[in-house]
ModelCIF file with pLDDT and N, C-alpha, C, O atoms, coordinates in Angstrom:
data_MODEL
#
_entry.id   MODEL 
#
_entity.id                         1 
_entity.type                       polymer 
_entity.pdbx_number_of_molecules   1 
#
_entity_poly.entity_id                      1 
_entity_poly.type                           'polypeptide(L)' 
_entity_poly.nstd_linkage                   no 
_entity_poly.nstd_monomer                   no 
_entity_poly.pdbx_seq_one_letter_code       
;(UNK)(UNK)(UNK)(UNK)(UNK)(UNK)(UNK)(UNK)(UNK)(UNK)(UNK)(UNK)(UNK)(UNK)(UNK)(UNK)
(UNK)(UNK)(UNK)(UNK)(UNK)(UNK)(UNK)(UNK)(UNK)(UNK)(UNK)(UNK)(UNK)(UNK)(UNK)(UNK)
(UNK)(UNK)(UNK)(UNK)(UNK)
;
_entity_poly.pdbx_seq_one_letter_code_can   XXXXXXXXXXXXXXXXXXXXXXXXXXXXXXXXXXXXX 
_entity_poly.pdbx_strand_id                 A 
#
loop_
_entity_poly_seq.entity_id 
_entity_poly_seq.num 
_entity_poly_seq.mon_id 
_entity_poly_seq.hetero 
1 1  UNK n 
1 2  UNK n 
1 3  UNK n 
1 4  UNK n 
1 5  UNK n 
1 6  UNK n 
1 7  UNK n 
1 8  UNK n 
1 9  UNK n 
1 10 UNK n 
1 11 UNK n 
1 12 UNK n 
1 13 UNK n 
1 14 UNK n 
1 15 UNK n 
1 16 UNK n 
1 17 UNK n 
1 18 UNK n 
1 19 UNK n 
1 20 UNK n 
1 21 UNK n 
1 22 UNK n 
1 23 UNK n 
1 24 UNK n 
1 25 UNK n 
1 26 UNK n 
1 27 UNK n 
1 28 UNK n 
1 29 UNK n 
1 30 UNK n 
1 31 UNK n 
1 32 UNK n 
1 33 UNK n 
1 34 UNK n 
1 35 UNK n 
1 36 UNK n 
1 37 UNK n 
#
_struct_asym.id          A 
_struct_asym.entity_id   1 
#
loop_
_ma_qa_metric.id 
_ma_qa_metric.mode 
_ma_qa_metric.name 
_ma_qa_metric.software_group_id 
_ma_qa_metric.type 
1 global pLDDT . pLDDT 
2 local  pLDDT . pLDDT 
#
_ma_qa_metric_global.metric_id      1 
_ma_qa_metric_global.metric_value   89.08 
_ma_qa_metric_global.model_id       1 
_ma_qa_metric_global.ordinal_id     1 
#
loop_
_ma_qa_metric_local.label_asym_id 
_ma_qa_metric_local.label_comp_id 
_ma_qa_metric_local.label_seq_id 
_ma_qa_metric_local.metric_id 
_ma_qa_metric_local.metric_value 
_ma_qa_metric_local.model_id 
_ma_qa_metric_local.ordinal_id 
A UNK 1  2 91.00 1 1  
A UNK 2  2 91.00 1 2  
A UNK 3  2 90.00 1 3  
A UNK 4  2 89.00 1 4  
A UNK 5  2 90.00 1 5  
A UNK 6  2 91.00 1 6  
A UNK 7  2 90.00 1 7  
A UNK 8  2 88.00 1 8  
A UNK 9  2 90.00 1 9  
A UNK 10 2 91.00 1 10 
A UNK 11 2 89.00 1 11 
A UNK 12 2 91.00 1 12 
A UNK 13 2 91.00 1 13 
A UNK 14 2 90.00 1 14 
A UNK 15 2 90.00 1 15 
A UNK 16 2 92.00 1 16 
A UNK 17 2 90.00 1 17 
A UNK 18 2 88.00 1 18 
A UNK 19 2 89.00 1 19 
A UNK 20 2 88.00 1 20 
A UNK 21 2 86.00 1 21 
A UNK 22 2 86.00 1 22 
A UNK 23 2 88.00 1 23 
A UNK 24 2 90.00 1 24 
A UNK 25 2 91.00 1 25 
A UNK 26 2 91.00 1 26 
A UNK 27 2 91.00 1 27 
A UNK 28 2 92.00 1 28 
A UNK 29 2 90.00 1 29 
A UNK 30 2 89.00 1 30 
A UNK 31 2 85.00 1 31 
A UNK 32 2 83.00 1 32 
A UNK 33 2 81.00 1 33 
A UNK 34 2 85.00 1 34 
A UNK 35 2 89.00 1 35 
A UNK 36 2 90.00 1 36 
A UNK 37 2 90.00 1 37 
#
loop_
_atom_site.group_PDB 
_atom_site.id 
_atom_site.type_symbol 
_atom_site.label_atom_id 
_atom_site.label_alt_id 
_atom_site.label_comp_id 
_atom_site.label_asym_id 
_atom_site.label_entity_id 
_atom_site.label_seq_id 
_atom_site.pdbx_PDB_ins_code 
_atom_site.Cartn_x 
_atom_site.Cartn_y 
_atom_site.Cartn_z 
_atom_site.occupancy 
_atom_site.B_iso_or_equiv 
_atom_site.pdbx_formal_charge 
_atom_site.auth_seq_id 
_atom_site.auth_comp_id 
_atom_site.auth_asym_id 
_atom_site.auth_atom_id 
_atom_site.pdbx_PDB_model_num 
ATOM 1   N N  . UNK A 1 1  ? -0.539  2.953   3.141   1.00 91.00 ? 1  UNK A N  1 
ATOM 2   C CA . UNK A 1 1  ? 0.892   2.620   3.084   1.00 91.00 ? 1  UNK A CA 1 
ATOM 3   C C  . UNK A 1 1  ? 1.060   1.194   2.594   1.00 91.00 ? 1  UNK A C  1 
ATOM 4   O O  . UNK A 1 1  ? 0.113   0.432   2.787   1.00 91.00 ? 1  UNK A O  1 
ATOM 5   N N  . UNK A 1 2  ? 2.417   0.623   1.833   1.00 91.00 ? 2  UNK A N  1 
ATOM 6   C CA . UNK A 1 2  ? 2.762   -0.627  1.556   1.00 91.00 ? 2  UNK A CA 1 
ATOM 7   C C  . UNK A 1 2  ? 4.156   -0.938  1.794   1.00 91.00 ? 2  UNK A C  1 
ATOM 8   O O  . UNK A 1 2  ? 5.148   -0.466  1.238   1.00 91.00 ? 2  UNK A O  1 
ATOM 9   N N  . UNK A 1 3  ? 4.095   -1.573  2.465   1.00 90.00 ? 3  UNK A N  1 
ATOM 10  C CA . UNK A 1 3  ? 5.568   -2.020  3.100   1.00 90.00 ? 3  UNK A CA 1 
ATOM 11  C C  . UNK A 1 3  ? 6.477   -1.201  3.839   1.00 90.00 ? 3  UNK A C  1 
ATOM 12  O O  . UNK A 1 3  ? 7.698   -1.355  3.798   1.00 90.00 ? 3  UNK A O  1 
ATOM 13  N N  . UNK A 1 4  ? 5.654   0.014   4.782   1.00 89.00 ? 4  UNK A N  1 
ATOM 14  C CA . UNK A 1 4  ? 5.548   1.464   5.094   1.00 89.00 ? 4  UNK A CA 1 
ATOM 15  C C  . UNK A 1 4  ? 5.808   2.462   4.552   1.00 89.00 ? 4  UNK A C  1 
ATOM 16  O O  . UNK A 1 4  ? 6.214   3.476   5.119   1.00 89.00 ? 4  UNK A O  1 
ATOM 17  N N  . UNK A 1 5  ? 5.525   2.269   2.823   1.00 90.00 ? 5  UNK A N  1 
ATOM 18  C CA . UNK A 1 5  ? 5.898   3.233   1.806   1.00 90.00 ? 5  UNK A CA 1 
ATOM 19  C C  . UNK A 1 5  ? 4.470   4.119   1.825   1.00 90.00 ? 5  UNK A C  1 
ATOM 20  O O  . UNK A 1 5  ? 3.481   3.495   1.442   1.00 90.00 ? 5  UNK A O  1 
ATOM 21  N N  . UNK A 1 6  ? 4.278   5.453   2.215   1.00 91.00 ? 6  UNK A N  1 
ATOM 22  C CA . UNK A 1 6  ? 3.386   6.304   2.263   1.00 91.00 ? 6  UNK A CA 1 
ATOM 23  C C  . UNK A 1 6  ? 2.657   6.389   0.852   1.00 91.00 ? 6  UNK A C  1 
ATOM 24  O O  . UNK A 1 6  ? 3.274   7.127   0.084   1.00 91.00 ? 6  UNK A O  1 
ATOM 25  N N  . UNK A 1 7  ? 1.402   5.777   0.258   1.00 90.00 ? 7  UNK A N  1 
ATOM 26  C CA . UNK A 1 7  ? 0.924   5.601   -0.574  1.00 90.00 ? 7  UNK A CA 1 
ATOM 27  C C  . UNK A 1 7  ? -0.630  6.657   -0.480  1.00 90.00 ? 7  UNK A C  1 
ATOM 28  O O  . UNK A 1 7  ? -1.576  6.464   -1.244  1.00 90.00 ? 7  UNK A O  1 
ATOM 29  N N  . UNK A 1 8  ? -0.628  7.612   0.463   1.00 88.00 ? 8  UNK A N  1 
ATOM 30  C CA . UNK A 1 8  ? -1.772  8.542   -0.081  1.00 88.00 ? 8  UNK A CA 1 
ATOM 31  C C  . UNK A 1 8  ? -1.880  8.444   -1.408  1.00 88.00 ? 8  UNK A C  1 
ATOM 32  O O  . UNK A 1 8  ? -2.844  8.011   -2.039  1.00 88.00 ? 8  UNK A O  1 
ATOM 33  N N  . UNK A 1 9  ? -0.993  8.807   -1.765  1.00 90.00 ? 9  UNK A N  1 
ATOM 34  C CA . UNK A 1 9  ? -1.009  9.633   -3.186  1.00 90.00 ? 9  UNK A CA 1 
ATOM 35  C C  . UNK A 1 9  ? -1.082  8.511   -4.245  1.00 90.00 ? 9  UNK A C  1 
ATOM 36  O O  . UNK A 1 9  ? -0.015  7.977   -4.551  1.00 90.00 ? 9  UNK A O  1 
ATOM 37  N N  . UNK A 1 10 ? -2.173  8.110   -4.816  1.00 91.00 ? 10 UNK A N  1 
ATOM 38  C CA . UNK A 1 10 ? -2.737  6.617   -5.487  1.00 91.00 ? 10 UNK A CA 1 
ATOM 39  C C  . UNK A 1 10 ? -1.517  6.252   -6.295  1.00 91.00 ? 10 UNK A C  1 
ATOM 40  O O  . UNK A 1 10 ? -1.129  5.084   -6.303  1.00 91.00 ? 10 UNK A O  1 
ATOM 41  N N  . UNK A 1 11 ? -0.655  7.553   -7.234  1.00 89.00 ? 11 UNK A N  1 
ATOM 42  C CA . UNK A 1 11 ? 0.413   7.452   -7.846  1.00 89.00 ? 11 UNK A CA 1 
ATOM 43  C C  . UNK A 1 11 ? 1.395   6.395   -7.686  1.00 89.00 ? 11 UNK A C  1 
ATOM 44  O O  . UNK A 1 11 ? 1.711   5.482   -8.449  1.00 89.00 ? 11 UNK A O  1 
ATOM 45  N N  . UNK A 1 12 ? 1.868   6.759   -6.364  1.00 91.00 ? 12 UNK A N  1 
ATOM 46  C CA . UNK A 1 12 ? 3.158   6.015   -5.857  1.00 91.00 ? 12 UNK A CA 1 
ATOM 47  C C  . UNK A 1 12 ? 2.720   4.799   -5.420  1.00 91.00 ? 12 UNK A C  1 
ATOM 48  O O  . UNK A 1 12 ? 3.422   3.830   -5.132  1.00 91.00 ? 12 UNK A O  1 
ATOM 49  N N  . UNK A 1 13 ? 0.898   4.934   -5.363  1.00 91.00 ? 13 UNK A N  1 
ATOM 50  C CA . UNK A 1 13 ? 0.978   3.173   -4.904  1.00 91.00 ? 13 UNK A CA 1 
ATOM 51  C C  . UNK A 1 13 ? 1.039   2.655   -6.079  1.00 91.00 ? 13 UNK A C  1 
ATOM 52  O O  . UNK A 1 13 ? 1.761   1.662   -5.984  1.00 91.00 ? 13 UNK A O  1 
ATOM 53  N N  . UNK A 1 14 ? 0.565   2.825   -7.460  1.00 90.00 ? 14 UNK A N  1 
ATOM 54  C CA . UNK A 1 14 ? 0.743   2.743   -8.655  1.00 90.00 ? 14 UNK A CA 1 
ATOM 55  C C  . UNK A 1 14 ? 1.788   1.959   -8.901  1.00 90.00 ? 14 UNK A C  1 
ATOM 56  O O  . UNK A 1 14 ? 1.738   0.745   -9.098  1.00 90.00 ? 14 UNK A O  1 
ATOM 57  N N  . UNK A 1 15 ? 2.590   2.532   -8.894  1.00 90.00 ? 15 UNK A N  1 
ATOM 58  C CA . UNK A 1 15 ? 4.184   2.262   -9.316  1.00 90.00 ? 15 UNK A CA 1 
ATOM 59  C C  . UNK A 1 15 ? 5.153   1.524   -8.114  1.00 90.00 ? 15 UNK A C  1 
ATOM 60  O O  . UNK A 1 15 ? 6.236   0.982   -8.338  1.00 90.00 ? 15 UNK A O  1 
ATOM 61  N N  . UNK A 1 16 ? 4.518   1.637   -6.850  1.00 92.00 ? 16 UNK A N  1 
ATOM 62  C CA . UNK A 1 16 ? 5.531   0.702   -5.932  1.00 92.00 ? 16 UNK A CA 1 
ATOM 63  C C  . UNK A 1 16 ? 4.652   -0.516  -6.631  1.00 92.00 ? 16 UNK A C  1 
ATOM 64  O O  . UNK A 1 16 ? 5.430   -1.209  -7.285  1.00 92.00 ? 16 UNK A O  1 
ATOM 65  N N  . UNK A 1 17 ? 3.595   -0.901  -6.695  1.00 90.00 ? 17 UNK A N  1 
ATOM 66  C CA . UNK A 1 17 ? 3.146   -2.370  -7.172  1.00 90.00 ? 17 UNK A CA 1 
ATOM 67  C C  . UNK A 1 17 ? 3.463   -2.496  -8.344  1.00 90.00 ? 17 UNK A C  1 
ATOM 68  O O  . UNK A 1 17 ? 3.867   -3.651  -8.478  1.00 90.00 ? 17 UNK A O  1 
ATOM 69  N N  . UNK A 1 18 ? 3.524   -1.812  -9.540  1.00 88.00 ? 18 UNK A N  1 
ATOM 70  C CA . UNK A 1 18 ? 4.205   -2.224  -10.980 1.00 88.00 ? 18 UNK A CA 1 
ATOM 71  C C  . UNK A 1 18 ? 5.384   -2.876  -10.627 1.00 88.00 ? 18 UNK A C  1 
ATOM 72  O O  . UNK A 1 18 ? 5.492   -4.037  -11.020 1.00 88.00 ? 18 UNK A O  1 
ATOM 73  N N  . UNK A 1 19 ? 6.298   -2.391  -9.971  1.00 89.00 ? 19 UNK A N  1 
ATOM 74  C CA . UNK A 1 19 ? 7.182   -2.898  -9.678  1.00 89.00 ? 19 UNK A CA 1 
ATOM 75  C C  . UNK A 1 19 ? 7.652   -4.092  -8.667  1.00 89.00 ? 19 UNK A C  1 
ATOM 76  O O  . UNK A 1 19 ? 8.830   -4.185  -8.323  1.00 89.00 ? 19 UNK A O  1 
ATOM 77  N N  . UNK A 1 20 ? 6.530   -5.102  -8.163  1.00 88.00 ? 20 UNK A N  1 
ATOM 78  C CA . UNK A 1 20 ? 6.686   -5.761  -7.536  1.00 88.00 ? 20 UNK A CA 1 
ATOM 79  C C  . UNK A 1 20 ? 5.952   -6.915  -7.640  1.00 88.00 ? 20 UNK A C  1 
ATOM 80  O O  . UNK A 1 20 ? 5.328   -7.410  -6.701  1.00 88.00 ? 20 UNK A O  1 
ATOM 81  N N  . UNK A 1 21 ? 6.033   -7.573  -9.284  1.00 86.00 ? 21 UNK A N  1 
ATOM 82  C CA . UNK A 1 21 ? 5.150   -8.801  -9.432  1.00 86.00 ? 21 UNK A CA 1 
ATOM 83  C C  . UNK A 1 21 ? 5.309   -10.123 -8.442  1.00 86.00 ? 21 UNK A C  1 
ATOM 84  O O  . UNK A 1 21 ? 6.461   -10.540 -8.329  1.00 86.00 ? 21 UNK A O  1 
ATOM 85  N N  . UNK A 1 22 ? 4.462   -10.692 -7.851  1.00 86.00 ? 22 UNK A N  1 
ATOM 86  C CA . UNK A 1 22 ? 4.689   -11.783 -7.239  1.00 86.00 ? 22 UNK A CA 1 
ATOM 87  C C  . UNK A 1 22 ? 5.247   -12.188 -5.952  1.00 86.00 ? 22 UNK A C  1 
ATOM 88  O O  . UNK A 1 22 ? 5.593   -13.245 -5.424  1.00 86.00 ? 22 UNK A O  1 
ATOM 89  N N  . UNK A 1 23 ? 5.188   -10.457 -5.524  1.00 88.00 ? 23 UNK A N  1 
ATOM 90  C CA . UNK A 1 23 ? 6.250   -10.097 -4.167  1.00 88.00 ? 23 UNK A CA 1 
ATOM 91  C C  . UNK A 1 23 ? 4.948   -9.964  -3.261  1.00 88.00 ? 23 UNK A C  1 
ATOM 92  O O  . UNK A 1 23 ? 4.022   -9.196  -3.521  1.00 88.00 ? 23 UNK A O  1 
ATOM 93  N N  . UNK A 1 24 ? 5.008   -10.896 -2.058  1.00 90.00 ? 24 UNK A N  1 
ATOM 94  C CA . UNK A 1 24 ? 4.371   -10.910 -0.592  1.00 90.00 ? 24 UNK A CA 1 
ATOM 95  C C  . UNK A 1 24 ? 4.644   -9.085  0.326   1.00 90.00 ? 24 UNK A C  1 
ATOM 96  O O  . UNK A 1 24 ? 5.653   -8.768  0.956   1.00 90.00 ? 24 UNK A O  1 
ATOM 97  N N  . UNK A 1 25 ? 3.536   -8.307  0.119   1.00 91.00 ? 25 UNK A N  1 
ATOM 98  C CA . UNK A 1 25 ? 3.319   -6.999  1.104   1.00 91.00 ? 25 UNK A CA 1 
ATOM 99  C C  . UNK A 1 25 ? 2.288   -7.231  1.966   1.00 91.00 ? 25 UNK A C  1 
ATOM 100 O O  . UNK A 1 25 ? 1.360   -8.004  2.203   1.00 91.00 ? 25 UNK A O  1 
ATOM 101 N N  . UNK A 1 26 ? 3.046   -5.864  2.475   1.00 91.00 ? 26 UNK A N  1 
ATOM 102 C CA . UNK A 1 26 ? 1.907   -5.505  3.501   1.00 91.00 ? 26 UNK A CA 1 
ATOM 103 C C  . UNK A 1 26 ? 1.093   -4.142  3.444   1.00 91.00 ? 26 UNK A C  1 
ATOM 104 O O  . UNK A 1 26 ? 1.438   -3.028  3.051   1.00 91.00 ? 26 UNK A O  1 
ATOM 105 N N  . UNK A 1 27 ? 0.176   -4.499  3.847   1.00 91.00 ? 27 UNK A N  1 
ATOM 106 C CA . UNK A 1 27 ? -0.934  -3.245  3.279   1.00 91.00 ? 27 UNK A CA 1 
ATOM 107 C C  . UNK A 1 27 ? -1.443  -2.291  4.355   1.00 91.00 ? 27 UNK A C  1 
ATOM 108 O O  . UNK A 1 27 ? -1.799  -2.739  5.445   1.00 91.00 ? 27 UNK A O  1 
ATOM 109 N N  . UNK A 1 28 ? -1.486  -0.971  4.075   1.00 92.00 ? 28 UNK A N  1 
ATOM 110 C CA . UNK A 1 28 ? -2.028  -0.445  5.860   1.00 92.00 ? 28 UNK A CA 1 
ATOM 111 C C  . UNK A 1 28 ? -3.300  0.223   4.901   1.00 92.00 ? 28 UNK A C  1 
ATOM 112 O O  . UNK A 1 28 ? -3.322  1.078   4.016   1.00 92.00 ? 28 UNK A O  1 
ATOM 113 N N  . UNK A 1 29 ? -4.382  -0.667  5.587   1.00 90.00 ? 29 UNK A N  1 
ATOM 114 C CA . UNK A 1 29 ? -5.798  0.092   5.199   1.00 90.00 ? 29 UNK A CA 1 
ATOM 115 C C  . UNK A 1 29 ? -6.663  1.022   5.955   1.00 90.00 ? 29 UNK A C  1 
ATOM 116 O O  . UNK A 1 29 ? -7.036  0.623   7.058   1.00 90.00 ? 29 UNK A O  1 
ATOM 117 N N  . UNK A 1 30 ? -7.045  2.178   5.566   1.00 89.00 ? 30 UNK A N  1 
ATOM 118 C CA . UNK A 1 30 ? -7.868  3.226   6.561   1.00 89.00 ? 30 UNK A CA 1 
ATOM 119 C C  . UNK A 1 30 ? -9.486  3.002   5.731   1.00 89.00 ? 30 UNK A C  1 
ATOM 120 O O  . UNK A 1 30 ? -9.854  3.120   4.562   1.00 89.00 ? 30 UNK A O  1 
ATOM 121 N N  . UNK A 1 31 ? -10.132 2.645   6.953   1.00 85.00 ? 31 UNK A N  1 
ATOM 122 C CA . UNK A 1 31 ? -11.424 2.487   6.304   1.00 85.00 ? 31 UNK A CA 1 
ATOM 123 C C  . UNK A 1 31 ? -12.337 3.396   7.425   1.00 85.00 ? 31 UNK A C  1 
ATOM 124 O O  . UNK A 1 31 ? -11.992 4.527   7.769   1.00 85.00 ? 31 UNK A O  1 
ATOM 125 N N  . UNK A 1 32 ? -13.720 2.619   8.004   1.00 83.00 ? 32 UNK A N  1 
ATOM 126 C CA . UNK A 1 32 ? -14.760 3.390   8.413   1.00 83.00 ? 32 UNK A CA 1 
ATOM 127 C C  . UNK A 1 32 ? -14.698 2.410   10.019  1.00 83.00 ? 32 UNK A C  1 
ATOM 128 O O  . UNK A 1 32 ? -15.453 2.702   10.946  1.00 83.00 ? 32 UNK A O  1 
ATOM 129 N N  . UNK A 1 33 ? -13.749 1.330   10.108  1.00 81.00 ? 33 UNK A N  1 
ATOM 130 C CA . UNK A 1 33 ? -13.505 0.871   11.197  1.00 81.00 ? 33 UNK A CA 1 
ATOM 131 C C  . UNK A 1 33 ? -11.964 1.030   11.832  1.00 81.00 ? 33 UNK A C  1 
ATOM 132 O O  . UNK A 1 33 ? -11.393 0.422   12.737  1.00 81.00 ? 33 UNK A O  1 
ATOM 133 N N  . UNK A 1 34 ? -11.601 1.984   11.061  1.00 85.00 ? 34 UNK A N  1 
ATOM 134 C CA . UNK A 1 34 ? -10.149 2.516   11.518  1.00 85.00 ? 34 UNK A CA 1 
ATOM 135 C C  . UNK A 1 34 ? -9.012  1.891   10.698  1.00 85.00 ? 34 UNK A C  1 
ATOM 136 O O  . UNK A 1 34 ? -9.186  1.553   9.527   1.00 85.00 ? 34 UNK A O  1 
ATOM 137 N N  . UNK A 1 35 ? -7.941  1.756   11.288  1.00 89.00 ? 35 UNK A N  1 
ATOM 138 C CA . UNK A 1 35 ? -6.668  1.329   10.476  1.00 89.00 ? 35 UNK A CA 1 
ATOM 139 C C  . UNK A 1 35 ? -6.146  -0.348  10.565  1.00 89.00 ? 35 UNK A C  1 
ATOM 140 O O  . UNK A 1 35 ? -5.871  -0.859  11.651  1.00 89.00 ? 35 UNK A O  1 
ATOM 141 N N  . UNK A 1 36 ? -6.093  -0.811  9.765   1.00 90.00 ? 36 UNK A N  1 
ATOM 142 C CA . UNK A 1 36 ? -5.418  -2.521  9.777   1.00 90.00 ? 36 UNK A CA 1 
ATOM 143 C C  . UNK A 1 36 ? -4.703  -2.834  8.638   1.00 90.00 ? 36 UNK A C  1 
ATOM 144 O O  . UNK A 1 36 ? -4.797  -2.340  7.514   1.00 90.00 ? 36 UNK A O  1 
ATOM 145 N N  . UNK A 1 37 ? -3.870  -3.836  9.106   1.00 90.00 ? 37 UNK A N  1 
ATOM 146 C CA . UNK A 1 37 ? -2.819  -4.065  8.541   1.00 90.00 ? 37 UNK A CA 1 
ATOM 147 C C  . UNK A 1 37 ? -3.173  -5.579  8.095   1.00 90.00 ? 37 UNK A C  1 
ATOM 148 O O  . UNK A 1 37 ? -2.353  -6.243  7.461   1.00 90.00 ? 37 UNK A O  1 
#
């Protein structure tokens, strides 16, 4: 997720960041030690 925009889908993370040069997010990462922000 980015900025709690549901970004599974690599697509939409694609295009929420095209659209957001220079703009401060937040990132929700799922890795092999669980979820962080």
């Amino acid at each position: 997720a980015v900025d709690g925009v549901d970004t599974t889908d690599f697509v939409v993370l694609r295009d929420y960041v095209r659209e957001r040069a220079g703009e401060t997010v937040e990132l929700e990462v799922t890795g092999e030690n669980g979820v962080r922000v």
